[in-house]
Protein backbone atom coordinates (compact mmCIF):
# COMPACT_ATOMS: atom_id res chain seq x y z
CA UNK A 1 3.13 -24.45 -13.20
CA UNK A 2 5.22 -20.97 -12.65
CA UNK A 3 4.17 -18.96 -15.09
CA UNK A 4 7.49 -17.92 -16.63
CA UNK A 5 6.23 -13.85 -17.17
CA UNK A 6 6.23 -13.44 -13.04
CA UNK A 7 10.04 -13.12 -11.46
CA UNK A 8 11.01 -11.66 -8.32
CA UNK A 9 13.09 -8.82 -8.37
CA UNK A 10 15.64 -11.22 -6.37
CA UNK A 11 15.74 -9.84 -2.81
CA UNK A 12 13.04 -7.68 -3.34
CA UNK A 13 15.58 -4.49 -3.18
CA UNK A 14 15.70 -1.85 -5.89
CA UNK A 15 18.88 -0.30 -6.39
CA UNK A 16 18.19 3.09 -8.59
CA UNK A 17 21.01 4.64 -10.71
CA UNK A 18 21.94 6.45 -13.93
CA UNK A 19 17.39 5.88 -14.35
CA UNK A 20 17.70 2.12 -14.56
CA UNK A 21 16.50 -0.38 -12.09
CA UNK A 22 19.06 -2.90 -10.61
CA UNK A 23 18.51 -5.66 -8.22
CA UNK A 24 20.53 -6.00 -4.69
CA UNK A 25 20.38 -9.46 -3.84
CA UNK A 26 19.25 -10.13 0.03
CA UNK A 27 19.27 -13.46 1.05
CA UNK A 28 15.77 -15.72 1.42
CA UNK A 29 17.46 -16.11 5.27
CA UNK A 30 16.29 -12.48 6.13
CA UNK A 31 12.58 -13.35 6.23
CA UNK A 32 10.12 -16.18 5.22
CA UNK A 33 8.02 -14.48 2.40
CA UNK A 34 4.68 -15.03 0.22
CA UNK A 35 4.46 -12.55 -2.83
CA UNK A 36 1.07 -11.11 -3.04
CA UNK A 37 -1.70 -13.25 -3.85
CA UNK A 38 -5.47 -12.88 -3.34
CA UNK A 39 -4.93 -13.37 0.13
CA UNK A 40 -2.28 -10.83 1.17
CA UNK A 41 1.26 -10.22 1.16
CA UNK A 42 2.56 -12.41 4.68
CA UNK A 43 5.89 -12.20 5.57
CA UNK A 44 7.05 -14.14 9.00
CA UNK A 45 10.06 -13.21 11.16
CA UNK A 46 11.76 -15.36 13.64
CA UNK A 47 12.34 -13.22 16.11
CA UNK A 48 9.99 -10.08 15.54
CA UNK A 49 7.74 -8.33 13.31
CA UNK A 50 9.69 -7.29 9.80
CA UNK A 51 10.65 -4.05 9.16
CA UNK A 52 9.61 -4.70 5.25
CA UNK A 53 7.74 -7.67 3.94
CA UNK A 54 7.08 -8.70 0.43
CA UNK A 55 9.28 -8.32 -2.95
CA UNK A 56 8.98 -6.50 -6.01
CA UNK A 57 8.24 -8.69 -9.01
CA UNK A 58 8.41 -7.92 -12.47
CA UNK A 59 5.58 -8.79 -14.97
CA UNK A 60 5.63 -9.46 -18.77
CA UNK A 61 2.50 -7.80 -19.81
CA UNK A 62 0.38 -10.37 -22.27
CA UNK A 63 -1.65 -8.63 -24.90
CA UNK A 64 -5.42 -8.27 -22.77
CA UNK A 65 -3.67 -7.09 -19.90
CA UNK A 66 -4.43 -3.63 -18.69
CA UNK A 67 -3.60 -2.04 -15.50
CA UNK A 68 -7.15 -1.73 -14.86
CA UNK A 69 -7.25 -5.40 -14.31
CA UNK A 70 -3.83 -6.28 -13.14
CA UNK A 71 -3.88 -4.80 -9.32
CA UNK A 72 -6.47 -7.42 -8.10
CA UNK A 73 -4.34 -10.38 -9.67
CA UNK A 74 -1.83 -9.14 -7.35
CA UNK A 75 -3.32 -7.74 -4.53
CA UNK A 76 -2.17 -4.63 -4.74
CA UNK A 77 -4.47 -1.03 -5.45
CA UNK A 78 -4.49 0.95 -8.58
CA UNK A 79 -2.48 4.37 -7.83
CA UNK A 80 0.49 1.86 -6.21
CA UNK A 81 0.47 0.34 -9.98
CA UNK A 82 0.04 3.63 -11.54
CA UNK A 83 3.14 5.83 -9.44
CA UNK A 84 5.93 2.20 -10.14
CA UNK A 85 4.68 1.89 -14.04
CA UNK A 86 4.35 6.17 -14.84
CA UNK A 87 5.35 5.22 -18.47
CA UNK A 88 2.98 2.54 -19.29
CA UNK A 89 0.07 2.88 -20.85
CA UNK A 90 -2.87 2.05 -18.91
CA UNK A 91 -5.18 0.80 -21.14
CA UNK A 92 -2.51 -0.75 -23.53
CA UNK A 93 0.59 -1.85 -21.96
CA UNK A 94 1.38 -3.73 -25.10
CA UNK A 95 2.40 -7.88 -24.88
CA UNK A 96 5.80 -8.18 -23.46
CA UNK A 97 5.94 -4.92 -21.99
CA UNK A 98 8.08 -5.27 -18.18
CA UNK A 99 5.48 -4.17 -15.49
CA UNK A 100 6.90 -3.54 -11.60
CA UNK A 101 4.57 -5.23 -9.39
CA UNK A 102 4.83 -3.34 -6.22
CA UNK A 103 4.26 -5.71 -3.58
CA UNK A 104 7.59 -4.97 -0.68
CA UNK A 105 6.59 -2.53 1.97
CA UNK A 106 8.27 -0.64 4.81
CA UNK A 107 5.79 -0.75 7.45
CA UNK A 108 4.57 1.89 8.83
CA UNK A 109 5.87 3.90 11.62
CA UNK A 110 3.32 2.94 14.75
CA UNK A 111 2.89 0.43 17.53
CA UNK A 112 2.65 -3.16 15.97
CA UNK A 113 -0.49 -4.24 17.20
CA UNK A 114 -3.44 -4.54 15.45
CA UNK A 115 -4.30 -2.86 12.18
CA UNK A 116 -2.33 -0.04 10.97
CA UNK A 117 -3.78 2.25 8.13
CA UNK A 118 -1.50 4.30 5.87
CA UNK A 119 -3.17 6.60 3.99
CA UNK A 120 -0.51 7.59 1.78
CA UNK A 121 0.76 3.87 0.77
CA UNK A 122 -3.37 3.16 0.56
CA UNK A 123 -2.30 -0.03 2.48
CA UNK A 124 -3.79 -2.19 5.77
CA UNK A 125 -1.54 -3.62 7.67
CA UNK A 126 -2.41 -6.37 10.37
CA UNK A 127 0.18 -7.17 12.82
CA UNK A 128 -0.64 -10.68 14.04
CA UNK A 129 -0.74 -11.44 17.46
CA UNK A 130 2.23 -13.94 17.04
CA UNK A 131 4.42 -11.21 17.44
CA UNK A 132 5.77 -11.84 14.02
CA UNK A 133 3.96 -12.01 10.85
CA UNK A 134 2.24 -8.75 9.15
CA UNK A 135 -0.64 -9.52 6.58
CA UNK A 136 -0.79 -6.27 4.13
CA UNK A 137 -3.95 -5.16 2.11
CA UNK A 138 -5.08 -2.59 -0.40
CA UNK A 139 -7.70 -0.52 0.56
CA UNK A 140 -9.49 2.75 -0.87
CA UNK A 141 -9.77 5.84 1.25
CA UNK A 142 -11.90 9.08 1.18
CA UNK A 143 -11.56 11.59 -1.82
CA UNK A 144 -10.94 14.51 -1.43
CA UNK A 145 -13.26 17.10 1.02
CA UNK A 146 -14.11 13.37 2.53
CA UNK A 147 -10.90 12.58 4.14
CA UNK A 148 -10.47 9.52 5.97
CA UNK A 149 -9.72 10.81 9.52
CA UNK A 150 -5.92 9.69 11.60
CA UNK A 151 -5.95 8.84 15.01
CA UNK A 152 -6.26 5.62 17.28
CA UNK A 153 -10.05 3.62 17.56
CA UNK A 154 -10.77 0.06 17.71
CA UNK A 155 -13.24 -2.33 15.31
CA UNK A 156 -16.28 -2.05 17.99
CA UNK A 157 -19.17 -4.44 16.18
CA UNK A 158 -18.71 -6.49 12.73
CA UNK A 159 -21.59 -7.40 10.58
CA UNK A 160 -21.80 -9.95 7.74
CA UNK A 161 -24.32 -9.05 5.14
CA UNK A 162 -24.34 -5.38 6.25
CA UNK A 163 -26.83 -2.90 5.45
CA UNK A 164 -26.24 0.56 4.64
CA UNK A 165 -27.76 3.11 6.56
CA UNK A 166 -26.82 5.99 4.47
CA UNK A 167 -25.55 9.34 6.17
CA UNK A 168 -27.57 12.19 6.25
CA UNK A 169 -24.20 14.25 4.49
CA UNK A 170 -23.87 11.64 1.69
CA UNK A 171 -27.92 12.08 0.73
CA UNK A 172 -27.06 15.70 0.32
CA UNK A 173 -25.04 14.94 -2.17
CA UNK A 174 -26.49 12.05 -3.73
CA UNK A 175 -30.53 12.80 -3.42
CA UNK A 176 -31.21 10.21 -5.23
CA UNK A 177 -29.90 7.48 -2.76
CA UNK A 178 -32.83 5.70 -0.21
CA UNK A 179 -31.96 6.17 3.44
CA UNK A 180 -31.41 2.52 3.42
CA UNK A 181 -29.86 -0.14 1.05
CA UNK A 182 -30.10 -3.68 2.24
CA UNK A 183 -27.73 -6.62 1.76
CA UNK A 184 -27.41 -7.49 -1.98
CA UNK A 185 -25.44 -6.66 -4.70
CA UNK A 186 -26.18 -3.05 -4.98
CA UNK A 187 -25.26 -2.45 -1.33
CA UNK A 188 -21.93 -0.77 -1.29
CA UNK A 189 -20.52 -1.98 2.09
CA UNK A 190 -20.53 -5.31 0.37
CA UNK A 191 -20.60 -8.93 1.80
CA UNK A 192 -18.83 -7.88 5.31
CA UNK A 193 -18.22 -4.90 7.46
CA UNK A 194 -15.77 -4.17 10.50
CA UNK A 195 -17.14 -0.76 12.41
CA UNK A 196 -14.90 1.48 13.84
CA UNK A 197 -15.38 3.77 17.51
CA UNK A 198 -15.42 6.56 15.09
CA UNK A 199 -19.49 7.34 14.50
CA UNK A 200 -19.64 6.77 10.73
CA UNK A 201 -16.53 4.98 9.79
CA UNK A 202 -15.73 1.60 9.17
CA UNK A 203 -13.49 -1.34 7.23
CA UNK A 204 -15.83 -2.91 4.66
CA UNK A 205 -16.14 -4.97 1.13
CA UNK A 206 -17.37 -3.62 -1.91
CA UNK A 207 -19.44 -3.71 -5.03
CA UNK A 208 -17.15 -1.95 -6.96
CA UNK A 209 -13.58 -3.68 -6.95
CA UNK A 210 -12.00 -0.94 -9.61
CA UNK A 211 -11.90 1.36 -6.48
CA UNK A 212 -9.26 -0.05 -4.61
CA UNK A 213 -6.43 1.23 -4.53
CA UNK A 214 -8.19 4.71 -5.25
CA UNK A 215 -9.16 8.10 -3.29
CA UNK A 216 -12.55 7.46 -3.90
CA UNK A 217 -14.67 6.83 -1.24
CA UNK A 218 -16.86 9.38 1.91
CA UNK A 219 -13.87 8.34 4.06
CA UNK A 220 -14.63 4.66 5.01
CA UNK A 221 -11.93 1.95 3.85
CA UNK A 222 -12.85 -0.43 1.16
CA UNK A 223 -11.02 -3.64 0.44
CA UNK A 224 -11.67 -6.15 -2.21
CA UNK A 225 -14.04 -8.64 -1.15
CA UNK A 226 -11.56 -11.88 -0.67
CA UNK A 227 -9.67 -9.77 1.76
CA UNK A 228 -12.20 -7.91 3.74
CA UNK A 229 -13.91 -12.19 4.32
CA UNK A 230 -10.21 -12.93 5.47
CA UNK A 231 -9.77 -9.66 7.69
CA UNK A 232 -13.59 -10.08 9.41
CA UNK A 233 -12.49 -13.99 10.00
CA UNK A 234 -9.15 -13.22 11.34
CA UNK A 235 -10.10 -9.53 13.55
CA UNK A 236 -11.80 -9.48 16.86
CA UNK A 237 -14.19 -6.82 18.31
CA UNK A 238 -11.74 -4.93 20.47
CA UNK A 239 -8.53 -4.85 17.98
CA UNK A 240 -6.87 -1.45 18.30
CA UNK A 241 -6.81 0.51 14.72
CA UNK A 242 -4.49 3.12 13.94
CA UNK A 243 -4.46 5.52 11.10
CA UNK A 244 -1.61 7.77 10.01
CA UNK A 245 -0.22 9.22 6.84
CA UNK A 246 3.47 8.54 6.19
CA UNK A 247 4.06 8.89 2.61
CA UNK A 248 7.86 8.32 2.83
CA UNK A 249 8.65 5.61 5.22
CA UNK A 250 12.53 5.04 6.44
CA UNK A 251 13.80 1.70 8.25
CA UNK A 252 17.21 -0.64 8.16
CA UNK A 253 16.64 -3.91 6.56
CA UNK A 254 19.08 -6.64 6.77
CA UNK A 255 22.10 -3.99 7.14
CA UNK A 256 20.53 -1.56 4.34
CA UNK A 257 19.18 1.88 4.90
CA UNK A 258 15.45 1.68 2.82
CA UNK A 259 14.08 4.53 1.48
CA UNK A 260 9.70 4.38 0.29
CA UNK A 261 8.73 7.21 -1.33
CA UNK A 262 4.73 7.43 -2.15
CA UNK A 263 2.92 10.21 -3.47
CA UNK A 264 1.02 12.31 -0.89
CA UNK A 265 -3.22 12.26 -0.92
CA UNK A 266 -3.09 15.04 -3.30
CA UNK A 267 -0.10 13.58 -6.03
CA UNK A 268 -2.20 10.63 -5.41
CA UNK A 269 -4.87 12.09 -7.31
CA UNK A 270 -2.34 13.58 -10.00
CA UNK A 271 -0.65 9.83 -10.01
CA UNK A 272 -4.31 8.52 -10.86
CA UNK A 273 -5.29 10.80 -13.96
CA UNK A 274 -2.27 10.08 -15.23
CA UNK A 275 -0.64 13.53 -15.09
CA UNK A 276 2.80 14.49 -13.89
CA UNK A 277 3.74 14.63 -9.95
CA UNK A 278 4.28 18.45 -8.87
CA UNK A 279 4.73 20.19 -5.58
CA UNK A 280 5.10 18.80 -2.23
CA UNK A 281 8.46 18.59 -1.34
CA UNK A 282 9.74 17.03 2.09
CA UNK A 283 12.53 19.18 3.53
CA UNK A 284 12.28 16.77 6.92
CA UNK A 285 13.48 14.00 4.86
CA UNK A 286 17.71 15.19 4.79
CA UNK A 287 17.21 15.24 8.95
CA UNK A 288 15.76 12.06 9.31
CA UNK A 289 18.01 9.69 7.10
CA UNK A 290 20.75 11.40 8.74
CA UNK A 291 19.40 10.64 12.03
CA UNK A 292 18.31 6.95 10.89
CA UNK A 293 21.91 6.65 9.18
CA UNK A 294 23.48 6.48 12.96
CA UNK A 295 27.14 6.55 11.74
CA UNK A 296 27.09 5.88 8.35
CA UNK A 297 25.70 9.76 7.31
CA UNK A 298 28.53 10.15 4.58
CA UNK A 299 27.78 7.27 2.61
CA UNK A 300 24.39 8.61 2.27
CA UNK A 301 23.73 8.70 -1.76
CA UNK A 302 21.36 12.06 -1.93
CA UNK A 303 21.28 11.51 -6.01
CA UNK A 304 19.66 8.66 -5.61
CA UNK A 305 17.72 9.82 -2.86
CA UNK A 306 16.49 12.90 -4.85
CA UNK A 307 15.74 11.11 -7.54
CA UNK A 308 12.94 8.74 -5.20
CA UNK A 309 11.69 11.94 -3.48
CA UNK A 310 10.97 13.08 -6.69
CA UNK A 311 9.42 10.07 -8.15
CA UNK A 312 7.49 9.06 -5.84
CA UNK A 313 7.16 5.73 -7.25
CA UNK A 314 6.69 3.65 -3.83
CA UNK A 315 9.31 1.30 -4.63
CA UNK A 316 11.69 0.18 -1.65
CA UNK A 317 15.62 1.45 -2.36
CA UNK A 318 18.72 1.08 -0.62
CA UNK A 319 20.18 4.74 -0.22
CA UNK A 320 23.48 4.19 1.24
CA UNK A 321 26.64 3.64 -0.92
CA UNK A 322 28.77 0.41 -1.17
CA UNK A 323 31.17 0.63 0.93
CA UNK A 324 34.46 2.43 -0.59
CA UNK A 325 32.48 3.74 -3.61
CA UNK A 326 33.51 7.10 -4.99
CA UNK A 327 31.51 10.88 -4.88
């Protein structure tokens, strides 16, 4: 039975003006879509891979619910939750309170093959090899001073029931961990591990679920344990990997410009304790919406477009103004 506190934000497209959120209806004949489950956000095109898959949903917080809890229920991370709910309380969203559930994405800007890594969106994406149906996860990345690198590799060896051999640079921080920790559940690579062709750095499970979603880790990606058993099932040794940072992501779906703005690494970390975004502006941005506008530059809404840049909420919006509309 549909549980009646869970609605799409029909279309998935968020429409931002005067500070309230209004939907923009796109038809269900765009794309074949799954919200977000414990599986994944999939989203199947007939003709290509999607430019954006998912939809935002909107939650009715019950009373136990905490935002703690709720990113695993919906397979999404913790500082995605976080930047689309700033005003809710964390710990104490209060029964009935309206949550955003942040699972439409732009996908990243790289070739569609593979997995894709965006740092800034702290999201997985594996392109299929159908040519036409993305499976998105959240993943945790490396904190700060342990960035997790960019570039291009490939998963070279997986493992199931992985042990840890622990770097030589993490024991100098941590004397007190053994140069080994077998399988089991204090092992922190958990249940299933995809390595990378970069010495040290690989896709894994953990022990410690909370972290997802997080900067939080020596620069390995962690994914909750029901997706890294579908991702080591569904990957072969040889898949191409590639890892960028793109924390505002442009693209044209079904005839509307989309704007995602996400909060760099470091307003990542200012997103996650809760304090209020600052710095980082992206003076690049005016160029390339202009440039991704074609012909249609003028009807460009730069209010609304400020008002995302500054938010960084990672919400999807349409940027361009109805045809015929005034200012």
């Amino acid at each position: 039975m549909r549980d009646r506190r869970l609605s799409p934000i029909r279309g998935w497209v968020l429409g931002v003006a005067g500070g309230c959120a209004a939907a923009l209806w796109l038809g269900a004949a765009q794309a074949a879509e799954t919200a977000a489950g414990p599986t994944g956000t999939t989203v199947g095109s007939k003709a290509a891979y999607p430019a954006m898959i998912g939809r935002v949903l909107r939650y009715r917080a019950r009373h136990e619910d905490t935002l703690i809890h709720l990113p695993r229920r919906f397979n999404i991370g913790y500082t995605e939750l976080r930047a689309a709910n700033p005003y809710v309380d964390p710990w104490l969203p209060g029964e009935g309170t309206e949550i955003l559930i942040p699972t439409a994405h732009i996908v990243p800007q790289a070739a569609h093959k593979g997995l894709v890594l965006n740092l800034a969106d702290q999201r997985l994406y594996h392109f299929r090899p159908d040519g036409k149906t993305v499976v998105s996860y959240p993943v945790g990345i490396g904190r700060e001073g342990w960035s997790t690198p960019t570039g291009r590799t490939r998963v070279v060896r997986k493992r199931e029931r992985p042990t840890w051999y622990v770097p030589k640079s993490i024991r100098a921080e941590r004397p007190d961990l053994p140069a080994v920790v077998p399988p089991g559940p204090n092992n922190p690579l958990g249940l299933h591990a995809l390595y990378l062709g970069w010495r040290a750095y690989l896709l894994h499970g953990t022990n410690r679920p909370y972290g997802i979603g997080r900067r939080a880790s020596h620069g390995c990606v962690r994914l909750y344990p029901e997706d890294i058993a579908r991702l080591y099932r569904d990957i072969a040794v040889g898949t191409p990997v590639t890892v960028v940072d793109q924390p505002i992501k442009i693209a044209w779906v079904g005839g509307e410009l989309m704007l995602e703005a996400h909060p760099t690494q470091a307003q990542a970390d200012q997103v996650e304790s809760g304090r209020r975004i600052t710095g980082e502006g992206a003076p690049e941005i005016a160029y390339r919406l202009v440039t991704a506008a074609r012909g249609q530059a003028s009807r460009l809404d730069w209010s609304r477009i400020r008002q995302a840049l500054r938010k960084r909420s990672g919400l999807p919006i349409a940027v361009l103004k109805r045809e015929g509309a005034a200012g």
